[in-house]
Protein backbone atom coordinates (compact mmCIF):
# COMPACT_ATOMS: atom_id res chain seq x y z
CA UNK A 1 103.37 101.81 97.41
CA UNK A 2 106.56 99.32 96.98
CA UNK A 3 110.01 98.60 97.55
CA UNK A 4 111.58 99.86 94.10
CA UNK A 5 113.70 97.19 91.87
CA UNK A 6 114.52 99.09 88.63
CA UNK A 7 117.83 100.61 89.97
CA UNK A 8 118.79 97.02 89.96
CA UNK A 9 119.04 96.56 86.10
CA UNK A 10 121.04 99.47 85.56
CA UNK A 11 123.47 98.24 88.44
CA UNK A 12 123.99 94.81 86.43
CA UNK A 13 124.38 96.12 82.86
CA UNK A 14 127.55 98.10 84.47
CA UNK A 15 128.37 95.27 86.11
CA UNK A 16 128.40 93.65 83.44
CA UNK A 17 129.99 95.81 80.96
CA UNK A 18 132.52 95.83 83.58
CA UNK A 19 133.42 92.07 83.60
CA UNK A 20 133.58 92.40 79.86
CA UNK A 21 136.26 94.80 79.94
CA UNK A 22 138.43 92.41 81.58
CA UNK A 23 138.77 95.40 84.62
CA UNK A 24 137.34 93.14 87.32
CA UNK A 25 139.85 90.29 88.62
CA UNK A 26 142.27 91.18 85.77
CA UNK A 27 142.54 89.82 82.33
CA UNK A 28 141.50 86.83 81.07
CA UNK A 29 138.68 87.26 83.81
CA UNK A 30 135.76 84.28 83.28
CA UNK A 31 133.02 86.13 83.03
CA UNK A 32 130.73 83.50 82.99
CA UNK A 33 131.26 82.18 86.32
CA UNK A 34 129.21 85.09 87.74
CA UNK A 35 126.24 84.33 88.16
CA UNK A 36 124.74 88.23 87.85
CA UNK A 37 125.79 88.07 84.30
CA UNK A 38 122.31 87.59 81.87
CA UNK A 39 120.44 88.17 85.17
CA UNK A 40 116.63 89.31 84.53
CA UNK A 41 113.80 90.01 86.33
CA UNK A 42 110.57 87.42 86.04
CA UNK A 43 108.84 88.27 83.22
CA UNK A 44 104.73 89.11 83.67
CA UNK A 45 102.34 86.90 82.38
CA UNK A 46 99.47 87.94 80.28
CA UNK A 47 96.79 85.36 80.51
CA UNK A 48 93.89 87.25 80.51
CA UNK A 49 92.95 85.31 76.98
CA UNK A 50 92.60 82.38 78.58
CA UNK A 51 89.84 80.25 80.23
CA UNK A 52 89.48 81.17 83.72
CA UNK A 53 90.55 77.76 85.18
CA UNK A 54 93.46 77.91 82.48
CA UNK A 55 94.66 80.79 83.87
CA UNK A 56 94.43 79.62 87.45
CA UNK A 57 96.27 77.25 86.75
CA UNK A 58 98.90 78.85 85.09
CA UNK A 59 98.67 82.04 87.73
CA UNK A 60 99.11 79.48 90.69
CA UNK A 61 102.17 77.81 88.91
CA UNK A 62 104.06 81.29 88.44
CA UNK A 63 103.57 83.13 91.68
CA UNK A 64 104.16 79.32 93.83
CA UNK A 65 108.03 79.55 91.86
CA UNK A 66 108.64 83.36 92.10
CA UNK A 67 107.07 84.50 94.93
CA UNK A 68 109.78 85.60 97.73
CA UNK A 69 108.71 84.09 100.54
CA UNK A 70 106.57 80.78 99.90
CA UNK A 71 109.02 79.01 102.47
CA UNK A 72 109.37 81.56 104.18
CA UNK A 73 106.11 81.72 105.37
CA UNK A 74 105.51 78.25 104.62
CA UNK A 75 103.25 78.85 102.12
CA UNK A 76 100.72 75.25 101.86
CA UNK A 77 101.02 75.39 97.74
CA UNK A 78 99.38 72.28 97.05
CA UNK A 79 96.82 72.80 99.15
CA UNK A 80 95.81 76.20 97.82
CA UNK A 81 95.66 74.47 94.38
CA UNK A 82 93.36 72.04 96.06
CA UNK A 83 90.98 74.21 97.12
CA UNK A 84 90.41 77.07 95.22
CA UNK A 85 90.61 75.43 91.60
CA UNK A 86 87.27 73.68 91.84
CA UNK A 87 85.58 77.11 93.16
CA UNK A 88 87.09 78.62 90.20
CA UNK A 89 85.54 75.71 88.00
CA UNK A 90 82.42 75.96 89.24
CA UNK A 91 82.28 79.54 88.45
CA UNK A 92 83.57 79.29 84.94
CA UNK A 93 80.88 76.55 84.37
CA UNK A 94 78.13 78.70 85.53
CA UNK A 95 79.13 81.78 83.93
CA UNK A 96 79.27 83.96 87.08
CA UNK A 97 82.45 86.51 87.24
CA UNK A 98 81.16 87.38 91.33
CA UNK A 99 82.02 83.73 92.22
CA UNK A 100 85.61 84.04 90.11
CA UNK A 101 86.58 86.93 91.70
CA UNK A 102 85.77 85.60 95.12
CA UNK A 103 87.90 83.14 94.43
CA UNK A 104 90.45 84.85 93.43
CA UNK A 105 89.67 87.30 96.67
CA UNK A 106 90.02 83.98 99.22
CA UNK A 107 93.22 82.83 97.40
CA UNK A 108 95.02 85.95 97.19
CA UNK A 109 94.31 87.03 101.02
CA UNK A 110 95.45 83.41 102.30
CA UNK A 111 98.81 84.21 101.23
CA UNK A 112 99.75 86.41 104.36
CA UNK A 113 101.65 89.62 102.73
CA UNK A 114 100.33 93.23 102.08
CA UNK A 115 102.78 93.30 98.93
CA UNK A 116 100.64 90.44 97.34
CA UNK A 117 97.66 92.22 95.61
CA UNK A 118 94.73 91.61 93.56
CA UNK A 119 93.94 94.56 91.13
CA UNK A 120 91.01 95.63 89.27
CA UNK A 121 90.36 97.32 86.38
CA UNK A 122 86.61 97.74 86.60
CA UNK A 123 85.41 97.76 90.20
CA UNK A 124 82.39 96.91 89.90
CA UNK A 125 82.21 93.29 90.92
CA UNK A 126 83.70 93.69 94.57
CA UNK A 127 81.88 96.83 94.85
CA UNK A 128 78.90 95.27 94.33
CA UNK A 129 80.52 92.21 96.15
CA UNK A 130 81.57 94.36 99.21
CA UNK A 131 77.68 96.26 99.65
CA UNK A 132 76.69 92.79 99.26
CA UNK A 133 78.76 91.67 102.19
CA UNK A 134 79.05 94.10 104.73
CA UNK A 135 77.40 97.65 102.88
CA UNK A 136 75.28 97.37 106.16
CA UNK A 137 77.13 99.65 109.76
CA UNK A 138 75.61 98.66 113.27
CA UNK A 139 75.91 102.61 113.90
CA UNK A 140 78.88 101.74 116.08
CA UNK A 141 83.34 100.78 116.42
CA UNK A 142 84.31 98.59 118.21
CA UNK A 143 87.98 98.03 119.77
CA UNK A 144 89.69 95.30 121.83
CA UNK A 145 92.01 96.55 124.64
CA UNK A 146 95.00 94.69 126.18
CA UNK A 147 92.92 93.51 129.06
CA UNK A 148 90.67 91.54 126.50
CA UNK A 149 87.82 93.20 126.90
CA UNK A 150 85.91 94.37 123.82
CA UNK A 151 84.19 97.90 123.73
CA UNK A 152 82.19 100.52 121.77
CA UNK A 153 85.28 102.51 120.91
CA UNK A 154 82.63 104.99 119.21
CA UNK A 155 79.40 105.48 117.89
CA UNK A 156 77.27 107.33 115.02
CA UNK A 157 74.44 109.59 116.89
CA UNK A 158 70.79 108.38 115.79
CA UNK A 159 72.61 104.81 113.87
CA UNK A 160 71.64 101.80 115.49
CA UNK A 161 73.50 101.55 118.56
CA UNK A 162 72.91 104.42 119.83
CA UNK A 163 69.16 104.40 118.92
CA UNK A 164 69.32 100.94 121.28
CA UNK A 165 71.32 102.75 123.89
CA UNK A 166 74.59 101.93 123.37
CA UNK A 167 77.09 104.09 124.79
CA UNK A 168 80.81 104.74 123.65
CA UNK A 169 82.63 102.89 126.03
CA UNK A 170 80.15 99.99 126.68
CA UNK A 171 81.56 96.51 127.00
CA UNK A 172 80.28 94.16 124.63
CA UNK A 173 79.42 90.56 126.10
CA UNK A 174 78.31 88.82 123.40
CA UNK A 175 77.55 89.09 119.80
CA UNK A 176 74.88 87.15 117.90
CA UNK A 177 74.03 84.92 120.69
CA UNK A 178 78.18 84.00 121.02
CA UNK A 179 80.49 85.60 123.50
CA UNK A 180 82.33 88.79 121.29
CA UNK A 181 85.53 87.31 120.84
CA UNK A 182 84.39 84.08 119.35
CA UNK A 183 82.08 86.31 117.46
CA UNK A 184 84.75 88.37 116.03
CA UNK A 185 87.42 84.97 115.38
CA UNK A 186 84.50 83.66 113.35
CA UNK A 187 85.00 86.90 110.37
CA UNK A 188 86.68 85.77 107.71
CA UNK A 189 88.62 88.52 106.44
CA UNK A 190 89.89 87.57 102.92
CA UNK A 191 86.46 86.84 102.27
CA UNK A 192 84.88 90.29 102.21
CA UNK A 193 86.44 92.71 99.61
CA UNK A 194 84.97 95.98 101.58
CA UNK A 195 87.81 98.40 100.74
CA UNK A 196 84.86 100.02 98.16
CA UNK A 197 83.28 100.65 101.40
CA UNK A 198 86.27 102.85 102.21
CA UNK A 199 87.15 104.56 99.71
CA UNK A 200 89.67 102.97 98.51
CA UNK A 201 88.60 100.43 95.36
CA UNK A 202 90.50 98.58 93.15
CA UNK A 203 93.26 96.89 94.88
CA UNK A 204 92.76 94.45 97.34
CA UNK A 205 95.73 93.19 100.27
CA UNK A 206 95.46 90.36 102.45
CA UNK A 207 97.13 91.46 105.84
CA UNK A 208 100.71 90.23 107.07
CA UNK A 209 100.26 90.02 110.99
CA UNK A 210 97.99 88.31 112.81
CA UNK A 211 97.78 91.45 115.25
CA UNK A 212 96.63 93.68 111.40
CA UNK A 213 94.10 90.58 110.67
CA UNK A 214 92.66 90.92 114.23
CA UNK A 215 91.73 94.70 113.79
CA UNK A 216 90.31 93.93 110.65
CA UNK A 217 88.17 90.92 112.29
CA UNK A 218 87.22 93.41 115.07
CA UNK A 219 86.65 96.64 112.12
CA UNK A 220 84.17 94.19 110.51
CA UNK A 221 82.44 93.15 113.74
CA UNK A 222 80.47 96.41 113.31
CA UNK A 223 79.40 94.97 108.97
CA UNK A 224 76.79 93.07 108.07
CA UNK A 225 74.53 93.15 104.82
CA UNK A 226 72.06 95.88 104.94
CA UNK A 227 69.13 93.99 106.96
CA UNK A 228 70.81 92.21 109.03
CA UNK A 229 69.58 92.35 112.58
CA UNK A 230 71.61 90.62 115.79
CA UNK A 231 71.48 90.72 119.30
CA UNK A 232 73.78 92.22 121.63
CA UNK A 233 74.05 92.10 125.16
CA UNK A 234 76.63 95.07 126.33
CA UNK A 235 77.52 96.65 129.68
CA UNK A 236 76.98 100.63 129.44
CA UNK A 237 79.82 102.55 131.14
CA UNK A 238 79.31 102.78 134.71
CA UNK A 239 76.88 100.28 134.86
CA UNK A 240 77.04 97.16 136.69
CA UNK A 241 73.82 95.67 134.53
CA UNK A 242 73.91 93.72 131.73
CA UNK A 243 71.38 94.86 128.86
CA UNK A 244 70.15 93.69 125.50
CA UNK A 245 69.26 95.15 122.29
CA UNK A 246 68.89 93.82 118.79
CA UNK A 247 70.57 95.86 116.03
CA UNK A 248 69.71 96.56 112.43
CA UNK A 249 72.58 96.88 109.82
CA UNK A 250 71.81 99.82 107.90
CA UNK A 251 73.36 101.28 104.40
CA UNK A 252 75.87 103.89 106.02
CA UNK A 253 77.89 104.38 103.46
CA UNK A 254 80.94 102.64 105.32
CA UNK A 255 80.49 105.44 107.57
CA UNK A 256 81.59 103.13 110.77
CA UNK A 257 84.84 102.24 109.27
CA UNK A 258 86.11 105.96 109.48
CA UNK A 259 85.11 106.08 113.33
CA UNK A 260 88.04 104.22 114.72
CA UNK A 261 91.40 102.97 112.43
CA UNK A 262 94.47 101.76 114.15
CA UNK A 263 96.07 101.78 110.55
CA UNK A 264 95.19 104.94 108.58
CA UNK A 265 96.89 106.58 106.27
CA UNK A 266 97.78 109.97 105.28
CA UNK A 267 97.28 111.21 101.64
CA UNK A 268 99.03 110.12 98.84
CA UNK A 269 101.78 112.51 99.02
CA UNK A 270 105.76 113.04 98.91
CA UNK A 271 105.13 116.32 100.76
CA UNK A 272 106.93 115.89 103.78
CA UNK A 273 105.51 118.09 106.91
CA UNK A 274 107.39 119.60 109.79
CA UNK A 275 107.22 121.84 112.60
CA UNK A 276 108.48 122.23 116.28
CA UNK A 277 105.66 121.57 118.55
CA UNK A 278 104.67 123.67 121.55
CA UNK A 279 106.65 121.46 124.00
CA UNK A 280 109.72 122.60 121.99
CA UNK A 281 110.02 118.78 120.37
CA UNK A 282 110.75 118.44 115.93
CA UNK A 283 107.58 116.74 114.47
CA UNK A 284 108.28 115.63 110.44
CA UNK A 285 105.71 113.64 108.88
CA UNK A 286 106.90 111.33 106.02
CA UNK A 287 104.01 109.95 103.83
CA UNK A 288 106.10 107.84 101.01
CA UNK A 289 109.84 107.66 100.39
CA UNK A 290 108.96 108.15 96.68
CA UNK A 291 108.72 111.36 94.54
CA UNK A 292 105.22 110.59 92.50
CA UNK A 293 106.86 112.98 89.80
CA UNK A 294 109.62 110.80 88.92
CA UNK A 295 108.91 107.05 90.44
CA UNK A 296 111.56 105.26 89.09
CA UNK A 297 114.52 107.29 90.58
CA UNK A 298 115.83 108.97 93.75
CA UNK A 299 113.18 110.63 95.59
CA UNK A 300 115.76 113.73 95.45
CA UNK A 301 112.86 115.98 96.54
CA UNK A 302 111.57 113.89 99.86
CA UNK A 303 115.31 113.99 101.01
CA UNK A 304 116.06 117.71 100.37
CA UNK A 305 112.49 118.04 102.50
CA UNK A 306 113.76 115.80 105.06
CA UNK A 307 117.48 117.38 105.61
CA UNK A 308 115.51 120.25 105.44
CA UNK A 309 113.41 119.32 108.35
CA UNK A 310 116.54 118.10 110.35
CA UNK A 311 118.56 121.13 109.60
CA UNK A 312 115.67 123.20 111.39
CA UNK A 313 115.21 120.92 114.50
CA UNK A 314 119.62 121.19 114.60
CA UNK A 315 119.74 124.98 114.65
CA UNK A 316 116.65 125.68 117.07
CA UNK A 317 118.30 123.01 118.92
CA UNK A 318 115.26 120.82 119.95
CA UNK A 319 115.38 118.23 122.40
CA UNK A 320 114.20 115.63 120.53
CA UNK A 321 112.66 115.14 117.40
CA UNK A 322 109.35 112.91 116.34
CA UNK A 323 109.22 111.14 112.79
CA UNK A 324 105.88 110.24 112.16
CA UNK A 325 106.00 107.19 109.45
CA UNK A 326 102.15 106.50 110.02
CA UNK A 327 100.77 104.49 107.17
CA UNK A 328 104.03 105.33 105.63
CA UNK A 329 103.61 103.73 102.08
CA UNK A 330 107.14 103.12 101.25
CA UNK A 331 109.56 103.65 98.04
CA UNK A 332 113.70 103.77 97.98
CA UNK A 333 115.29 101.65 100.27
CA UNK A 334 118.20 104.05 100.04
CA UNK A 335 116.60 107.12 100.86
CA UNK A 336 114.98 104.73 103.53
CA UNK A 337 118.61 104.13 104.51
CA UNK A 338 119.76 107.47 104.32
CA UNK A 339 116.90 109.04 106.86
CA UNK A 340 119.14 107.22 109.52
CA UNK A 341 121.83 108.55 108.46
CA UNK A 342 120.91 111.72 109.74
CA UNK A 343 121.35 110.05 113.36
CA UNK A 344 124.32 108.03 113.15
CA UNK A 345 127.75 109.28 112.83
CA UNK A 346 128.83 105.78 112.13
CA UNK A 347 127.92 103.78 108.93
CA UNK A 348 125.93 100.75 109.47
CA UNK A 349 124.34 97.77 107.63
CA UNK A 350 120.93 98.22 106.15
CA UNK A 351 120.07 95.62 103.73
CA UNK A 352 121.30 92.62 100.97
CA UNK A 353 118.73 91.93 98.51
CA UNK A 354 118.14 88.73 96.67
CA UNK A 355 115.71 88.21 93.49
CA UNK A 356 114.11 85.60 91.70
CA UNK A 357 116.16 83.71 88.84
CA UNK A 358 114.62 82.45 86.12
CA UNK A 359 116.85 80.94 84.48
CA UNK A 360 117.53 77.94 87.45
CA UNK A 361 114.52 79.03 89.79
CA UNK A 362 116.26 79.92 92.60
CA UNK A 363 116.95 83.35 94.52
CA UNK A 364 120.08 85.51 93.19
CA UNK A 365 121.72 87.58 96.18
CA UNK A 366 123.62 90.49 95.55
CA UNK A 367 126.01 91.02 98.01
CA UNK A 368 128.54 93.95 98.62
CA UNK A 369 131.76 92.04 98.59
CA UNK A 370 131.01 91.01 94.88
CA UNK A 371 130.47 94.87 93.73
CA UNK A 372 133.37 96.71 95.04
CA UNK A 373 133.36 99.86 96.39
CA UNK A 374 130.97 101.60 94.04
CA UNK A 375 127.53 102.69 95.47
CA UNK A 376 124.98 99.50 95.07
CA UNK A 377 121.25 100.69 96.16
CA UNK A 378 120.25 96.87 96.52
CA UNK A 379 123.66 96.69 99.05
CA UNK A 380 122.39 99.50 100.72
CA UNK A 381 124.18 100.93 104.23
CA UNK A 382 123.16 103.57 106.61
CA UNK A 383 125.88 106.20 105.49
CA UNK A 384 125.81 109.19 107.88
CA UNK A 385 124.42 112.13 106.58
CA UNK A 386 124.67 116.23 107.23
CA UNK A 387 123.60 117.81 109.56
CA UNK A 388 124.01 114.87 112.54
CA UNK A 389 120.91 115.08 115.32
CA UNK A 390 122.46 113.10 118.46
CA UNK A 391 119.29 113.94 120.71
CA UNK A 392 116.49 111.32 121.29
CA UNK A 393 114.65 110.67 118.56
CA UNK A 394 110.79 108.78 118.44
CA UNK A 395 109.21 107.34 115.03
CA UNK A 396 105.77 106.65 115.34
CA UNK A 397 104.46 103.52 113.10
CA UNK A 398 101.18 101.74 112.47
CA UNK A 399 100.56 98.38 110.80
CA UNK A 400 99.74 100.34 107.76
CA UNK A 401 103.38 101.47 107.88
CA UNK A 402 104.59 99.47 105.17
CA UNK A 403 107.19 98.09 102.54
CA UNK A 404 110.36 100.89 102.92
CA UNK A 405 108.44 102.78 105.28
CA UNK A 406 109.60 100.44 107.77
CA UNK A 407 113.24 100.74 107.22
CA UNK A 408 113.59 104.07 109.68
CA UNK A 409 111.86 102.37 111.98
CA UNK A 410 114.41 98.86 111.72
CA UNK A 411 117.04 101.37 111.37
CA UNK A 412 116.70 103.85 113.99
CA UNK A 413 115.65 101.49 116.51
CA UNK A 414 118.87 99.73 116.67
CA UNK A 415 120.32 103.41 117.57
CA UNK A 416 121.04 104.11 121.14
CA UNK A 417 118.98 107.05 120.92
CA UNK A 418 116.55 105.59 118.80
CA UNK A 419 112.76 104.39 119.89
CA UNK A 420 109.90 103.42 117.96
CA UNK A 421 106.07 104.05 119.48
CA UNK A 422 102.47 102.78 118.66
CA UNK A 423 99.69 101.19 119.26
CA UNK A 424 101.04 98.33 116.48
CA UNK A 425 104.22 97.53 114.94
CA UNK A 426 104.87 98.10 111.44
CA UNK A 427 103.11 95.93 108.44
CA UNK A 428 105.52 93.36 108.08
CA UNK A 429 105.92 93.61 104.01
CA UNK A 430 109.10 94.14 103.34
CA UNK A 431 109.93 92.81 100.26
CA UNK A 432 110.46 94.06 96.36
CA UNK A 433 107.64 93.66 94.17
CA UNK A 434 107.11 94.09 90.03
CA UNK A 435 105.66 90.52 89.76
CA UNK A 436 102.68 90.58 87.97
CA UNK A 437 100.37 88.29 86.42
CA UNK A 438 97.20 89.21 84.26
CA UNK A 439 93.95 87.05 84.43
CA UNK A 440 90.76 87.04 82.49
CA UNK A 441 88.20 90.08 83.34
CA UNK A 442 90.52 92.65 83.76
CA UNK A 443 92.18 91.44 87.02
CA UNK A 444 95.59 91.27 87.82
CA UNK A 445 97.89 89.66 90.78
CA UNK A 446 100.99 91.11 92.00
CA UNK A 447 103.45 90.06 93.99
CA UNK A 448 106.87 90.13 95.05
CA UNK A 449 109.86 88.66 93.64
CA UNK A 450 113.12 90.38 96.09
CA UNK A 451 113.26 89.81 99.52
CA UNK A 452 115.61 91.92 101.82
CA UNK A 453 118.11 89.70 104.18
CA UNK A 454 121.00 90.18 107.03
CA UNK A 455 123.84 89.73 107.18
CA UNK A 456 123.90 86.15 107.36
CA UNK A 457 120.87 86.29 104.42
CA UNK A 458 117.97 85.65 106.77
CA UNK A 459 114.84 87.83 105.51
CA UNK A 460 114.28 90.68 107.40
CA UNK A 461 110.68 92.29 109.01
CA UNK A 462 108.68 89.63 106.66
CA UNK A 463 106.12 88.59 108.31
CA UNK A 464 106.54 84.30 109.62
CA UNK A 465 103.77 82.54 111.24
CA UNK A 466 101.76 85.88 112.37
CA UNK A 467 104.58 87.85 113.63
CA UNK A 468 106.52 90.75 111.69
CA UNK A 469 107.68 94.04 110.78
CA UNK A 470 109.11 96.36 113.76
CA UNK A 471 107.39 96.11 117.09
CA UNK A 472 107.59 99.25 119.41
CA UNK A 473 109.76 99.47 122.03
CA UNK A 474 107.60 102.04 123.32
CA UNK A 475 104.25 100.23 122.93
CA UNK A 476 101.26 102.87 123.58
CA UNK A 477 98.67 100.53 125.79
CA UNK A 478 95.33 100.33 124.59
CA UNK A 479 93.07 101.23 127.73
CA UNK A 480 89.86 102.13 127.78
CA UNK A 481 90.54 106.39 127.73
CA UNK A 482 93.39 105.91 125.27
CA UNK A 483 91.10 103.84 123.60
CA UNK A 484 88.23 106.02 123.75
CA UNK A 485 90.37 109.38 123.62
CA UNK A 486 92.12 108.22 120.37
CA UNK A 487 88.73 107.50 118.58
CA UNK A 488 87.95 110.87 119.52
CA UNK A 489 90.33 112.47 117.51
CA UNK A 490 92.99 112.91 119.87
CA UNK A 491 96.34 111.87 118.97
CA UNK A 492 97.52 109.38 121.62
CA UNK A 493 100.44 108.05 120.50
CA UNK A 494 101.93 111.75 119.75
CA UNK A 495 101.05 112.72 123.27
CA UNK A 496 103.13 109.68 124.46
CA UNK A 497 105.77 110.54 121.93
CA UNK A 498 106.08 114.12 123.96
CA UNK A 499 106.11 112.55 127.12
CA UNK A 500 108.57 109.66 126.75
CA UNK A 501 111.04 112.66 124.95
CA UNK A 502 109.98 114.94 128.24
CA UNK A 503 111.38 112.39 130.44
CA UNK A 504 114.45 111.20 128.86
């Protein structure tokens, strides 16, 4: 889910209808010295009619102009351009739509932002593609902790690994005759389109971080086509001996990928969750700051859920409450905004946004002091809100935490009482999306055009040369029993959520 823009558009027309009226700087006002005034969004591009390197072309021209953070991330345009437009020649010349979309897989994922995506209409291809690629499990998970070593975080009883004796908790040496780790640097992520093998088809994101691209690299270690056999030599736990066993990739199902995720997700829902835990702590699980029955406006019905949720944890009086933003997918930047300001009695600066301008190809910005006082959602602050919680308060994250979903987290951890906890920091995708460009066979690219910025207009949580989003201040260390606890079922980093708030 994204960032929302529309709000935007009605903000300008009053705007503008404003300036006409001669009520904004008094009479005889030049209106068109502001720059807002005729301000559109990019248009999408349709260019599914065309030949596929036509539309490359034309695709890779757009999104290199309107995409929000090309400099930012120092996006190598040119080179791009270079590479991938004689792939996608070859494949027109031979006819073959698997080679096309690959290409169009590769280039999409080398642009390092989970708000960039390449849609589907008919999955086929990079199902077939993703079987193709890594349909085949080892029977096992693996998992790197902070002391480098890698591990069997997991495994499937009578799969492959544990058929060769392969225990959860083993340490992996090597991998294919390599030691793990240059094993598992060697997987080329944007190259294998497995989300089919996940259950989750159709729309394809490269990953933001370098820290989310790593637990991919390490989720695929486990993949291979179905047949695939390679030899492992592994340390079982409590064992001092090295052994060796060759493994057989077999057709699972993607069975190993729901064995250990660092970055799952809840359901697709605007139901927001809450109890008080046994410890006496609030618990309120946020899935989206979006209502899916009306998309385009407030999410009226996630905030009534929310104060809801707050109100409770204020009259039983709890000592500290737990928002779990968890593969948060995102929404209104407002109501982002205004789930801080149930902990702040003072308001506070959340975000300026600027867009894309088509008409002279740079980025408009928005900013408060050129609205006046009226109520701007893309000038949003953190307004405090009723009832106030002034106790300690812990969100937990993930790096599938994503787009407004990681607002609460940037806001609340500037908070004196504020902390944020996980394994990972947030996604690192912060921006406002509705770009969207068509191409032949039923694919499409989107994008973002808006970026959010300070103060002093530097883009905020975007991801820049592998780093990005909100990092934990309460960083939950991946050890071998967390490790091993956590693929287990056992929620780790509530458990350190309770006993951080236990010993405040």
């Amino acid at each position: 889910m994204k960032k929302t823009v529309q709000s935007v558009l009605l903000v300008l027309l009053c705007l503008a209808l404003f300036l006409v009226s001669g009520c904004l700087g008094g009479v005889g006002t030049d209106t068109t010295a502001d720059p807002r005034i005729g301000f559109t969004y990019p248009d999408p591009a349709d260019y599914s009619a065309l030949a596929w390197t036509d539309a490359f072309q034309a695709a890779h021209d757009k999104l290199s102009h309107e995409y929000a953070f090309g400099d930012w991330k120092g996006v190598d345009w040119p080179g791009l351009y270079s590479r991938f437009l004689p792939r996608i020649a070859q494949a027109q010349a031979a006819g073959d739509e698997t080679a096309y979309y690959l290409a169009l897989h590769e280039y999409v994922c080398s642009i390092p932002d989970s708000h960039i995506s390449l849609a589907a209409e008919n999955t086929a291809v990079l199902t077939a593609l993703g079987k193709k690629l890594a349909g085949g499990g080892f029977g096992m998970a693996a998992a790197e902790l902070d002391d480098w070593r890698v591990i069997v975080a997991a495994v499937i009883p009578e799969g492959p690994a544990d058929s060769a004796g392969i225990a959860a908790g083993a340490e992996i040496i090597t991998w294919g005759g390599q030691p793990v780790k240059t094993a598992i640097g060697q997987i080329d992520v944007g190259a294998i389109p497995f989300k089919a093998l996940t259950g989750a088809a159709g729309n394809e994101n490269p990953k933001a971080s370098l820290e989310h691209y790593r637990l991919e690299q390490v989720r695929l270690l486990a993949r291979g086509p179905v047949g695939t056999s390679v030899p492992v030599v592994f340390k079982n736990p409590g064992s001092t001996r090295s052994q060796t066993a060759t493994l057989t990739a077999v057709d699972d199902g993607g069975q190993s990928f729901s064995l250990l995720n660092f970055a799952a997700r809840p359901d697709l829902s605007d139901q927001v969750d809450y109890r008080i835990l046994p410890e006496g702590y609030g618990y309120v699980l946020v899935r989206m700051e979006l209502d899916l029955s009306n998309p385009g406006g407030y999410p009226t019905g996630v905030y009534q859920q929310f104060r809801e949720a707050i109100t409770s944890f204020v009259a039983a009086g709890v000592p500290g409450v737990i928002i779990d933003l968890r593969g948060n997918y995102g929404g209104s930047d407002q109501l982002a905004a205004d789930m801080c300001g149930f902990f702040t009695l003072s308001p506070a600066f959340y975000e300026e946004q600027e867009y894309f301008d088509k008409r002279n190809g740079r980025f408009l910005r928005i900013t408060a002091s050129e609205v006046g006082p009226d109520p701007i959602v893309d000038n949003i602050s953190i307004a405090p809100q009723a009832p106030y919680y002034g106790g300690p308060v812990v969100v937990l994250v993930n790096p599938s935490t994503t787009s407004s979903g990681e607002g609460p987290p940037m806001g609340i951890s500037r908070l004196p009482n504020g902390r944020v906890l996980g394994f990972h920091g947030t996604n690192g995708s912060f921006g406002m999306t509705g770009g969207e460009i068509k191409m032949p066979g039923g694919y499409s690219i989107q994008y973002p055009f808006g970026r959010s910025v300070d103060h002093y207009g530097v883009i905020q949580l975007d991801s820049r040369n592998g780093s990005g989003g909100v990092t934990p201040n309460l960083r939950v260390p991946k050890t071998l029993e967390n490790v091993l606890a956590f693929a287990a079922g056992t929620d780790v980093e509530l458990q350190y959520a309770v006993k951080y708030l236990r010993g405040y």
